[in-house]
N, C-alpha and C. Protein backbone atom coordinates (compact mmCIF):
# COMPACT_ATOMS: atom_id res chain seq x y z
N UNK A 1 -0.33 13.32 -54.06
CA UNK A 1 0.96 12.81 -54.50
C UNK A 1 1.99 13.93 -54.62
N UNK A 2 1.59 15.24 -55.07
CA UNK A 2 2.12 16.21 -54.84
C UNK A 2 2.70 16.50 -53.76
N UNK A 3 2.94 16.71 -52.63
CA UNK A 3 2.86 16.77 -51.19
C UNK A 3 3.76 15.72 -51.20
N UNK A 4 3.71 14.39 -51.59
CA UNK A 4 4.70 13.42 -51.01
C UNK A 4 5.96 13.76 -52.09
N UNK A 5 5.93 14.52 -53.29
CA UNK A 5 7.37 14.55 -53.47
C UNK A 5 7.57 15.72 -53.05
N UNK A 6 7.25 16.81 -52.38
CA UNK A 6 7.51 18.00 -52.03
C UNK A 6 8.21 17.52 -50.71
N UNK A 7 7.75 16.65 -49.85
CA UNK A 7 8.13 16.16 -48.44
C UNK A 7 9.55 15.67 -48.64
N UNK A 8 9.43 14.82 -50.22
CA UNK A 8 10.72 13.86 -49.83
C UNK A 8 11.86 15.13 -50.75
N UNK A 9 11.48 15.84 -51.50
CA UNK A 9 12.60 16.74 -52.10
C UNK A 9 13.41 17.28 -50.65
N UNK A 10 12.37 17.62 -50.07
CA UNK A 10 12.83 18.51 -48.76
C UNK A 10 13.89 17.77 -47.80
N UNK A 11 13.28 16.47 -47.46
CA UNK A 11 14.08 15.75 -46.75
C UNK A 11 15.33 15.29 -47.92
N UNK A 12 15.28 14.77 -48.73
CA UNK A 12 16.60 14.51 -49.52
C UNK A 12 17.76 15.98 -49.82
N UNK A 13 17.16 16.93 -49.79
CA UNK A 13 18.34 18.16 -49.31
C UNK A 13 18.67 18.40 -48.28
N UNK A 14 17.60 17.89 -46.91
CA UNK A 14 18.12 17.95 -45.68
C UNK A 14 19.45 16.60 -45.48
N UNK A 15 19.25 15.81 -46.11
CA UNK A 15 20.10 14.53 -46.07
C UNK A 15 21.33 14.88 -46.92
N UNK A 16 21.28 15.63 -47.71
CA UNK A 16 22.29 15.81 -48.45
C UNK A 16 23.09 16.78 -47.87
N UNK A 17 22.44 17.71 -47.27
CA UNK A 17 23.44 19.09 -46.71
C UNK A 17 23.95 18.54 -45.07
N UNK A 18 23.30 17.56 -44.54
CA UNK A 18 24.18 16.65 -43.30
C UNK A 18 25.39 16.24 -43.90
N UNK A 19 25.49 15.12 -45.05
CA UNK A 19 26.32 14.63 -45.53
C UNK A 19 27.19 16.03 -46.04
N UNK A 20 26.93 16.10 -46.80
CA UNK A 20 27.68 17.78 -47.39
C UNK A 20 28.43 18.43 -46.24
N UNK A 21 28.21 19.17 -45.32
CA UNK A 21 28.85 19.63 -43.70
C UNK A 21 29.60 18.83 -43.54
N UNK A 22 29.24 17.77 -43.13
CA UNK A 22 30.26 16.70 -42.20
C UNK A 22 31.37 16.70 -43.56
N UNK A 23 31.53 16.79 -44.59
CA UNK A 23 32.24 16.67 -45.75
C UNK A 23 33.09 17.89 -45.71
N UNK A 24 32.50 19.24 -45.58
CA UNK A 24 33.11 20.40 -45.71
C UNK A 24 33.62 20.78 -44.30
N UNK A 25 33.36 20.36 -43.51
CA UNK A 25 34.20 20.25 -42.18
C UNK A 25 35.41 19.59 -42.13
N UNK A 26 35.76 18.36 -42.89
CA UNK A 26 36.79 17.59 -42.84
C UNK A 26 37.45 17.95 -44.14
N UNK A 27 36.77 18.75 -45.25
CA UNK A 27 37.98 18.79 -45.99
C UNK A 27 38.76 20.12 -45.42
N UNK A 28 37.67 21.14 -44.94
CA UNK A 28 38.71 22.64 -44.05
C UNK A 28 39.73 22.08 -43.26
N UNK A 29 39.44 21.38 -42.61
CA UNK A 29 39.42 21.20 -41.28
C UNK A 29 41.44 20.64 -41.87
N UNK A 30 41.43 19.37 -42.85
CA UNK A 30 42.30 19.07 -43.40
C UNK A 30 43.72 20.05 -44.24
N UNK A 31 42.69 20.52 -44.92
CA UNK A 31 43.37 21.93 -45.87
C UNK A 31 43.41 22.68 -45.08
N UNK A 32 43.55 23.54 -44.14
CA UNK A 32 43.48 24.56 -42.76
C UNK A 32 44.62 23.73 -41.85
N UNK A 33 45.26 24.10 -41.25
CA UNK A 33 46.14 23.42 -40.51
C UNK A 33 45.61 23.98 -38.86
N UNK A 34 45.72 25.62 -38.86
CA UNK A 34 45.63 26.60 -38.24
C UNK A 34 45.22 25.80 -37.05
N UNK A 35 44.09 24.68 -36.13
CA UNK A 35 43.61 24.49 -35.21
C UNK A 35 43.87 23.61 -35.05
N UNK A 36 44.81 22.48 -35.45
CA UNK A 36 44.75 20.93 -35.77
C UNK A 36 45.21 20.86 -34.40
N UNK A 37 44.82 20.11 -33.66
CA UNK A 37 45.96 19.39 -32.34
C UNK A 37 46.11 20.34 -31.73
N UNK A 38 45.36 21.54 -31.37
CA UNK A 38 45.73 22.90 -30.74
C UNK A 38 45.48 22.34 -29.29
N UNK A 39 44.82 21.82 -28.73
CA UNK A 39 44.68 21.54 -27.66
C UNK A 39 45.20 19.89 -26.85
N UNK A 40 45.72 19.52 -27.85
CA UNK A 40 45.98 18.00 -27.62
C UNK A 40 47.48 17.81 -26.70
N UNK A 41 48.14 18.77 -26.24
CA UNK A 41 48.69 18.64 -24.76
C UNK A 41 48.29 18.58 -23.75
N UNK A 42 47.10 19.24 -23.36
CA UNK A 42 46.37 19.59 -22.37
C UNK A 42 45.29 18.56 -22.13
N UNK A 43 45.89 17.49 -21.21
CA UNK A 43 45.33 15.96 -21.17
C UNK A 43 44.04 15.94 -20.45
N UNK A 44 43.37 17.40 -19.68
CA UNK A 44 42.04 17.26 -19.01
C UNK A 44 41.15 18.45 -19.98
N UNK A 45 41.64 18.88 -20.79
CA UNK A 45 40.91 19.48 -22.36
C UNK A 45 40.45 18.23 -22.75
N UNK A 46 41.58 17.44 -23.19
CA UNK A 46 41.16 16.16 -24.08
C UNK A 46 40.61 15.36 -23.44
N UNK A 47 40.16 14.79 -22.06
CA UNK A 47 39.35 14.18 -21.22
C UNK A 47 38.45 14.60 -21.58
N UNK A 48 37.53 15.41 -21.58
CA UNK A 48 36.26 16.09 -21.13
C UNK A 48 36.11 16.11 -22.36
N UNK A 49 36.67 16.95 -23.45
CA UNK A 49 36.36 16.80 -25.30
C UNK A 49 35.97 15.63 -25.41
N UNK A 50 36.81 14.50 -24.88
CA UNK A 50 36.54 12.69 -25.18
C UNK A 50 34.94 12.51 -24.74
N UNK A 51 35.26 12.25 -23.65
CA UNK A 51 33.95 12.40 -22.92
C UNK A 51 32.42 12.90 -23.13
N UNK A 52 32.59 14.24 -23.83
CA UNK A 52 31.61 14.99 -24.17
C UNK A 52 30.89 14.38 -25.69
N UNK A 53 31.91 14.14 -26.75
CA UNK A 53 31.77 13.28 -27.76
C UNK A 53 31.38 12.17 -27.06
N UNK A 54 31.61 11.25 -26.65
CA UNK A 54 31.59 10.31 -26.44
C UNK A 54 29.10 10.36 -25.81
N UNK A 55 29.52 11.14 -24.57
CA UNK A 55 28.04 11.34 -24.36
C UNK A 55 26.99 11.61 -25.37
N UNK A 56 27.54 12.46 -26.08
CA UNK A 56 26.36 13.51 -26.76
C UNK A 56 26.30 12.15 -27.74
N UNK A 57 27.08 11.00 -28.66
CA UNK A 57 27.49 9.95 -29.28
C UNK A 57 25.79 8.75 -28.36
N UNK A 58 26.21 8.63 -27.38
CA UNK A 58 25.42 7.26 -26.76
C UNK A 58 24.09 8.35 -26.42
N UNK A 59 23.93 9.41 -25.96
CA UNK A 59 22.51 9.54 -25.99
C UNK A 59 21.95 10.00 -27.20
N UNK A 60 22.19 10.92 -28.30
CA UNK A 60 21.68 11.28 -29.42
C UNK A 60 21.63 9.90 -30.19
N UNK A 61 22.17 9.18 -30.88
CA UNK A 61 22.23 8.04 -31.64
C UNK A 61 21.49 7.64 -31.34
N UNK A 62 20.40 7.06 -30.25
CA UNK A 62 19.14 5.93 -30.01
C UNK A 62 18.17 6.58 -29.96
N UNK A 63 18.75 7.90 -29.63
CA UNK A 63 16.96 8.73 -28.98
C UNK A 63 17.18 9.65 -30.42
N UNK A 64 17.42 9.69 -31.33
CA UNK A 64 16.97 9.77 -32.81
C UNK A 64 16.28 8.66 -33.59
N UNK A 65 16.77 7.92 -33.20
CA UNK A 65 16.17 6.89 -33.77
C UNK A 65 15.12 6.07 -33.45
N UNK A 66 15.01 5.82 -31.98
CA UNK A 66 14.17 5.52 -31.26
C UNK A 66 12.72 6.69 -31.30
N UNK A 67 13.38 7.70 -31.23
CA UNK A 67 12.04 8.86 -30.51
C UNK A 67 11.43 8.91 -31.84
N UNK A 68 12.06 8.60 -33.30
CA UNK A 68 10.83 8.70 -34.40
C UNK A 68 10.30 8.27 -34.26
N UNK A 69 10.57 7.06 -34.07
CA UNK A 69 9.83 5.55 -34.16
C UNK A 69 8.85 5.46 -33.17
N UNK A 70 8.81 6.55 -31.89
CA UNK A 70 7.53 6.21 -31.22
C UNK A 70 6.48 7.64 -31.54
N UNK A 71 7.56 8.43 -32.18
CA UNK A 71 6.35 9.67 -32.63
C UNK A 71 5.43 9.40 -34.10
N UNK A 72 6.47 8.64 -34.78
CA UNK A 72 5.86 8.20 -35.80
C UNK A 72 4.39 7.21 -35.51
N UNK A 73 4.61 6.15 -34.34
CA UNK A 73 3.33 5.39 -33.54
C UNK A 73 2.35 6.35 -33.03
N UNK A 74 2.70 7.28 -32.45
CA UNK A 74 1.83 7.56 -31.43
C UNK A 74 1.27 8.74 -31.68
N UNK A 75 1.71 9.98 -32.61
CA UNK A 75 1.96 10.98 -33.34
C UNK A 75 1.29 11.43 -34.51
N UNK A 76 2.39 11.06 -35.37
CA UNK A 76 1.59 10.50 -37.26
C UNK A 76 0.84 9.95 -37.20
N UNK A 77 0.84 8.70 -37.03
CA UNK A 77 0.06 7.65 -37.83
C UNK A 77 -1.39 7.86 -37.19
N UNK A 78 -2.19 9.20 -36.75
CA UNK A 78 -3.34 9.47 -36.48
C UNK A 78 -3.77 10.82 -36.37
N UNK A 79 -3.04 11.44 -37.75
CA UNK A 79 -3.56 12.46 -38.28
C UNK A 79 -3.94 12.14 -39.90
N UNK A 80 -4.58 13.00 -40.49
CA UNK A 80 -4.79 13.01 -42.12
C UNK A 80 -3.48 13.53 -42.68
N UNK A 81 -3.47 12.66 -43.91
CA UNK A 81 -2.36 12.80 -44.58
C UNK A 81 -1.41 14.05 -44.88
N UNK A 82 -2.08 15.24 -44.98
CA UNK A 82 -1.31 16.44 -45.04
C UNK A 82 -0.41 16.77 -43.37
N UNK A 83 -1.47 16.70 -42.78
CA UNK A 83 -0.72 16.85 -41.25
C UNK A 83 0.14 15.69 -41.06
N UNK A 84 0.21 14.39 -41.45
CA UNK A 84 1.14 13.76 -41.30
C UNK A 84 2.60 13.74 -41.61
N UNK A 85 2.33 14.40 -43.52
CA UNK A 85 3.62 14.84 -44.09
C UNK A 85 4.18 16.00 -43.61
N UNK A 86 3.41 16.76 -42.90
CA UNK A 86 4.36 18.19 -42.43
C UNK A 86 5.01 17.14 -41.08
N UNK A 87 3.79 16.27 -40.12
CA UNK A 87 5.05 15.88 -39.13
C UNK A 87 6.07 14.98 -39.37
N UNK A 88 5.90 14.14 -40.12
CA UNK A 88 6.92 13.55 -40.67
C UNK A 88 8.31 14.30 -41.16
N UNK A 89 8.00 15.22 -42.14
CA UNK A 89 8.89 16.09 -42.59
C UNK A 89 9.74 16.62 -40.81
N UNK A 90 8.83 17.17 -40.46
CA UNK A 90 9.48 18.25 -39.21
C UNK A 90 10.53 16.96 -37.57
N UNK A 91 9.70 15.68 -37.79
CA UNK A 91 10.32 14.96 -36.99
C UNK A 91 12.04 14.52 -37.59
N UNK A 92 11.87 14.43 -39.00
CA UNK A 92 12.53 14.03 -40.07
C UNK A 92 13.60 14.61 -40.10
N UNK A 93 13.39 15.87 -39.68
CA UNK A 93 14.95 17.01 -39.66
C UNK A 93 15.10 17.12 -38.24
N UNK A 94 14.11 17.25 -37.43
CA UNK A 94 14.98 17.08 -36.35
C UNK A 94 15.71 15.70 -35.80
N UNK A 95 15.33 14.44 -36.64
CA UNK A 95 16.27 13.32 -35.90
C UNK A 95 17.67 13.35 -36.66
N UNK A 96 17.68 14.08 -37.99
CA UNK A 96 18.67 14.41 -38.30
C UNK A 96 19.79 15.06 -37.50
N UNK A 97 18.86 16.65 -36.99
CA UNK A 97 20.05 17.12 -36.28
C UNK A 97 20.73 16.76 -34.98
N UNK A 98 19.55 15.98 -34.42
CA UNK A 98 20.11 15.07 -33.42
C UNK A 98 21.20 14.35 -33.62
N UNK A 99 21.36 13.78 -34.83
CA UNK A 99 22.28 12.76 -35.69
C UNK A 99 23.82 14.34 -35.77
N UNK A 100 23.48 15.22 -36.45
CA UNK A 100 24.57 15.81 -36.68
C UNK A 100 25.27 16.13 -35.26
N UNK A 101 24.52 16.33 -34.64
CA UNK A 101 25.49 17.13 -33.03
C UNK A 101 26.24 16.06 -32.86
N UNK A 102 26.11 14.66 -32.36
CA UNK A 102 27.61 13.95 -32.29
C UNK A 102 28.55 13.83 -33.39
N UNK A 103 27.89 14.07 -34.62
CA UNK A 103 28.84 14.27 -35.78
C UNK A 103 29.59 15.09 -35.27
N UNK A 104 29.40 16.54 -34.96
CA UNK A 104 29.85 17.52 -35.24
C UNK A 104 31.09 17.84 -33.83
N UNK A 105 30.55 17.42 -32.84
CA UNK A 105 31.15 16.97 -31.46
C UNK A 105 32.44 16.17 -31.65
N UNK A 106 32.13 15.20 -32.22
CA UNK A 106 33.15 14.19 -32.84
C UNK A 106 34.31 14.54 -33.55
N UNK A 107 34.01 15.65 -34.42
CA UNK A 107 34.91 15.80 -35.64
C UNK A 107 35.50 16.99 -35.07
N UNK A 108 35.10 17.73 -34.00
CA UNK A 108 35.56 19.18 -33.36
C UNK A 108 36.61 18.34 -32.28
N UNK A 109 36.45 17.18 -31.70
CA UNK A 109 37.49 16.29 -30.73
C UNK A 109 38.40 16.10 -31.56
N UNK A 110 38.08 15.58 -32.66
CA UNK A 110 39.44 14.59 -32.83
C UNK A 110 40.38 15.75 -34.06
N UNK A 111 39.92 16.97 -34.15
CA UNK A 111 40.47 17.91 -35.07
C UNK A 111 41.51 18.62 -33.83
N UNK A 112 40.97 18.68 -33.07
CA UNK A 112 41.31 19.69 -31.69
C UNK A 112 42.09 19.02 -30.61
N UNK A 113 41.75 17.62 -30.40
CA UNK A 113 42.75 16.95 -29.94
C UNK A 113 43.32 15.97 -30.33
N UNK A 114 43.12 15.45 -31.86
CA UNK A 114 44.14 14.61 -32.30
C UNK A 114 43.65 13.12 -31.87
N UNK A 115 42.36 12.83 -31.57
CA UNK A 115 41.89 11.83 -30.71
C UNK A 115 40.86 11.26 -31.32
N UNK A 116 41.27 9.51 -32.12
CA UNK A 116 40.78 8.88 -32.69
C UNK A 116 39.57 8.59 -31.82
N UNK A 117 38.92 8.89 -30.50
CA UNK A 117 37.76 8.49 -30.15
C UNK A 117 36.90 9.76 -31.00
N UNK A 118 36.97 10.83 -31.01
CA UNK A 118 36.03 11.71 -31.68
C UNK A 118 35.79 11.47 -32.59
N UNK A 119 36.96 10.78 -33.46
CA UNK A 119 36.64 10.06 -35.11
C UNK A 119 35.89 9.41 -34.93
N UNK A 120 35.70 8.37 -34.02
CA UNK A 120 35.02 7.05 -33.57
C UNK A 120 33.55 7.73 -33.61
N UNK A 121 33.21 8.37 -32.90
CA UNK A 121 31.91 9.45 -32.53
C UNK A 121 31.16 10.16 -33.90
N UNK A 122 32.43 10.31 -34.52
CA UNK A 122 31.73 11.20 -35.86
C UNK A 122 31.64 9.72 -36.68
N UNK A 123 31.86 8.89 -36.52
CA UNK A 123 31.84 7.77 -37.63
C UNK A 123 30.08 6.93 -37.06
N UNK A 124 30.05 6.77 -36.08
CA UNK A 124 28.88 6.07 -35.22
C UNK A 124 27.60 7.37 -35.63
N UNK A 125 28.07 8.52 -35.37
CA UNK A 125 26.44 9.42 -35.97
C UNK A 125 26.17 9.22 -37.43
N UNK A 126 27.56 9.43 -38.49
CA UNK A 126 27.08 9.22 -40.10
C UNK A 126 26.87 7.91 -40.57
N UNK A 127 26.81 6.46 -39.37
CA UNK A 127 26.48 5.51 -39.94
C UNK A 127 25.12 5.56 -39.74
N UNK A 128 24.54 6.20 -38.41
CA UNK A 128 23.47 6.01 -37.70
C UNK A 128 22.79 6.49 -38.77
N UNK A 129 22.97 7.80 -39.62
CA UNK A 129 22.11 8.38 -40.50
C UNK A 129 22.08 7.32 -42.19
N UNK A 130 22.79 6.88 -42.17
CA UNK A 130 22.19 6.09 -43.27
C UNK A 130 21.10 5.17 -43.30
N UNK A 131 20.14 4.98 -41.63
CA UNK A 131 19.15 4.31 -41.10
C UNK A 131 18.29 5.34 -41.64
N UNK A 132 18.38 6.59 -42.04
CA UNK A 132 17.61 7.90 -42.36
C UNK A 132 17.53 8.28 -43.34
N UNK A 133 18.24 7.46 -44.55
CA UNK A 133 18.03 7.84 -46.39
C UNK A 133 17.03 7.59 -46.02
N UNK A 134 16.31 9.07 -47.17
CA UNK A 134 14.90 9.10 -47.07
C UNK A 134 14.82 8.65 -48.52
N UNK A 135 13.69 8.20 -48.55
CA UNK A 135 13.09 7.42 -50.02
C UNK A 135 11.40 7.63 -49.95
N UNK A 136 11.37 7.40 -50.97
CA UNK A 136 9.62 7.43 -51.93
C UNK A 136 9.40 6.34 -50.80
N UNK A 137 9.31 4.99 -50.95
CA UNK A 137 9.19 3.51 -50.50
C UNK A 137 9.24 3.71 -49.08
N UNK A 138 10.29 4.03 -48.56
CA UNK A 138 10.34 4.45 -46.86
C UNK A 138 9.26 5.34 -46.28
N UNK A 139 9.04 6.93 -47.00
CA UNK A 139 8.01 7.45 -46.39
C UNK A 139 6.61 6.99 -46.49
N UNK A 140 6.30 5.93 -47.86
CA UNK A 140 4.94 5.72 -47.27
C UNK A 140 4.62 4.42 -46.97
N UNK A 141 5.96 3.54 -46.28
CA UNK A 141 5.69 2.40 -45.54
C UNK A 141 5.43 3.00 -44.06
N UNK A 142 6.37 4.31 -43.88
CA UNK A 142 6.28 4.91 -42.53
C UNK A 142 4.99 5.20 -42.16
N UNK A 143 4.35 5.89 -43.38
CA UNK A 143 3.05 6.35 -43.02
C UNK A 143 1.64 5.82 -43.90
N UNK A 144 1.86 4.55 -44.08
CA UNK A 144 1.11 3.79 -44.43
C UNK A 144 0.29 3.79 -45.70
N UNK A 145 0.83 4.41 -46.80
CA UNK A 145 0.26 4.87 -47.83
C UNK A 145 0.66 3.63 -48.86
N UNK A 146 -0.33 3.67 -49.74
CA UNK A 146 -0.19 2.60 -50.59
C UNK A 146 -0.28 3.26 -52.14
């Protein structure tokens, strides 16, 4: 039982310092003027910024979410419990950061070019991660503990 709150402390600061970033990015980003719209004349900058958000947005978002869900099947759920919580833990932060790169893609577009699709992009990764509050109840329905 030890081990399972050590797993979930870990993941609930990893969840918190996603949220936290994406937070301290937009309040600089706000209070800082210095870069705002720096590039938002330059209409094939802002193509490709769009674009790039937009990609990194439709492939990270499913294949975070998706790729736990089959490592968690095929992976976890057929090791002993200690090896499970380290992979759990380690799959756990990386579908996170999968989750942050279109955040972060997103919020670097629409700071840089003024372009409500990057908002759009950073809004679609921090909803995606609320599929990822980690909880007591969640990790050991994930991994079958009673």
């Amino acid at each position: 039982m030890d081990e399972i709150k050590k797993t979930l402390g870990v993941l609930i600061k990893a969840f918190a310092a996603f949220w936290g970033l994406a937070i301290v990015i937009v309040v600089v980003h706000e209070i800082y003027d210095g870069e705002t719209g720096l590039v938002a004349d330059n209409v094939k900058i802002v193509y490709w910024m769009e674009t790039v958000s937009i990609l990194l947005t439709v492939i990270n978002v499913p294949l975070a979410l998706k790729l736990f869900a089959l490592v968690l099947k095929k992976k976890i759920d057929q090791v002993p419990l200690v090896d499970a919580l380290r992979l759990y833990k380690r799959w756990s932060l990386i579908r996170l950061l999968l989750l942050f790169i279109p955040v972060l893609a997103g919020l670097t577009t629409y700071y840089m070019c003024m372009s409500t699709t990057g908002l759009l992009c950073a809004a679609i990764g921090l909803t995606a991660s609320l599929f990822c509050v980690p909880t007591e109840q969640r990790l050991k329905a994930d991994l079958l503990i009673e």
